[in-house]
Protein backbone atom coordinates (compact mmCIF):
# COMPACT_ATOMS: atom_id res chain seq x y z
CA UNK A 1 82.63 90.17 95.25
CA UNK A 2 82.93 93.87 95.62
CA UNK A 3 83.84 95.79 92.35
CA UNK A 4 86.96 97.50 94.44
CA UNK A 5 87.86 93.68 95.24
CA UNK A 6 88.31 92.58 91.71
CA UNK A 7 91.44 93.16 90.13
CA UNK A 8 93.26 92.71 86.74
CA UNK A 9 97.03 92.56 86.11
CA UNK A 10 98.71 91.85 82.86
CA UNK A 11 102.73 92.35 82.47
CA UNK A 12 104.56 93.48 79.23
CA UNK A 13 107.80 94.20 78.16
CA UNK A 14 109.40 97.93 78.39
CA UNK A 15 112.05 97.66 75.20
CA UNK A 16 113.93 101.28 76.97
CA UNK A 17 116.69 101.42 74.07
CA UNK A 18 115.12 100.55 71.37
CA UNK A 19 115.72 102.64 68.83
CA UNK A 20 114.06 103.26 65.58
CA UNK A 21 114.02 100.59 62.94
CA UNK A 22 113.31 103.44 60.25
CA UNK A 23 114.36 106.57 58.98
CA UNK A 24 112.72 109.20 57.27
CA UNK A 25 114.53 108.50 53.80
CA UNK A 26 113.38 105.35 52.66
CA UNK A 27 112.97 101.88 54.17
CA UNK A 28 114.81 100.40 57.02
CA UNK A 29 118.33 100.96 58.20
CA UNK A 30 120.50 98.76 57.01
CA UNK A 31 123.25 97.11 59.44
CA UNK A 32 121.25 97.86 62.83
CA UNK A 33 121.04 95.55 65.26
CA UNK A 34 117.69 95.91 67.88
CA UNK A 35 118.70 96.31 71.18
CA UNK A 36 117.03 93.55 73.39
CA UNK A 37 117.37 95.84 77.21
CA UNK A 38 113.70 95.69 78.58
CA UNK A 39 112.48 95.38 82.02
CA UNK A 40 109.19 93.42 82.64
CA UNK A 41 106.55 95.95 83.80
CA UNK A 42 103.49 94.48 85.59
CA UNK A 43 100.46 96.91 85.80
CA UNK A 44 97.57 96.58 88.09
CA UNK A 45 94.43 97.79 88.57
CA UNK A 46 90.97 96.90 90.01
CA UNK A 47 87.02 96.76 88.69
CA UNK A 48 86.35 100.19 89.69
CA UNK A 49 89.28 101.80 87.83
CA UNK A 50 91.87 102.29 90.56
CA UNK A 51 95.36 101.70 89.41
CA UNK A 52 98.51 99.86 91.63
CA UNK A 53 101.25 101.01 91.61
CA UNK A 54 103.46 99.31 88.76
CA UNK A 55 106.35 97.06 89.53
CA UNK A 56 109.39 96.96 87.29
CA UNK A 57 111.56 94.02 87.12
CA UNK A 58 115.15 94.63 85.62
CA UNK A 59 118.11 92.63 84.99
CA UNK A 60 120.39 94.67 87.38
CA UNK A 61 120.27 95.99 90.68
CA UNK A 62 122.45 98.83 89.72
CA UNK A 63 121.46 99.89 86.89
CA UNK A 64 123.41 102.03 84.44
CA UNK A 65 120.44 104.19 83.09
CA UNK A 66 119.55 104.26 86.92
CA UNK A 67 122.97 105.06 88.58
CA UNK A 68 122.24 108.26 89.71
CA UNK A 69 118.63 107.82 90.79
CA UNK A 70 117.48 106.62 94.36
CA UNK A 71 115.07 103.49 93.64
CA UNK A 72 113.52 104.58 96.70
CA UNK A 73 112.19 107.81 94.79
CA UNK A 74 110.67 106.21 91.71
CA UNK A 75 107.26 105.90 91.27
CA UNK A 76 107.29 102.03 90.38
CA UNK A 77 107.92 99.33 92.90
CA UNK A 78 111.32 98.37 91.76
CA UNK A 79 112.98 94.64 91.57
CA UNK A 80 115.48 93.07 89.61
CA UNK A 81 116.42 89.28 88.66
CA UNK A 82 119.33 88.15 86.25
CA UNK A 83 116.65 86.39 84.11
CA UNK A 84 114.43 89.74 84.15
CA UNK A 85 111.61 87.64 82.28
CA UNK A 86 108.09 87.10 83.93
């Protein structure tokens, strides 16, 4: 096969409001919970080096963090499912 027909794609998880587990004092933070919100991200690219675009799966169609944003004007290929888990 042709090097610009071979492709790779792995997915991971996007933890968006996580926040720190540590402070700049000493040790962890004591009675913190982590937040769990992610969205699945699934990159893409082929032999050669040229990147897909990525595809974000959330939870929501409507996002909160994305009320005021067109999905049609991100960068990603956007999707949601309730289960939000590849």
């Amino acid at each position: 096969y042709p090097l610009a027909d071979v492709y790779n794609a792995d997915k991971t998880a996007f933890f968006w409001n996580l926040e720190s587990s540590k402070t700049l004092a000493h040790g962890p933070m004591a009675g913190t919970k982590k937040s769990k919100s992610r969205v699945t991200v699934l990159l893409s690219c082929n032999a050669l080096g040229d990147k897909l675009i990525p595809v974000f799966i959330h939870k929501h169609q409507n996002s909160w963090a994305l009320k005021e944003i067109k999905k049609e004007t991100l960068p990603v290929y956007y999707y949601w499912n309730n289960k939000s888990w590849m």
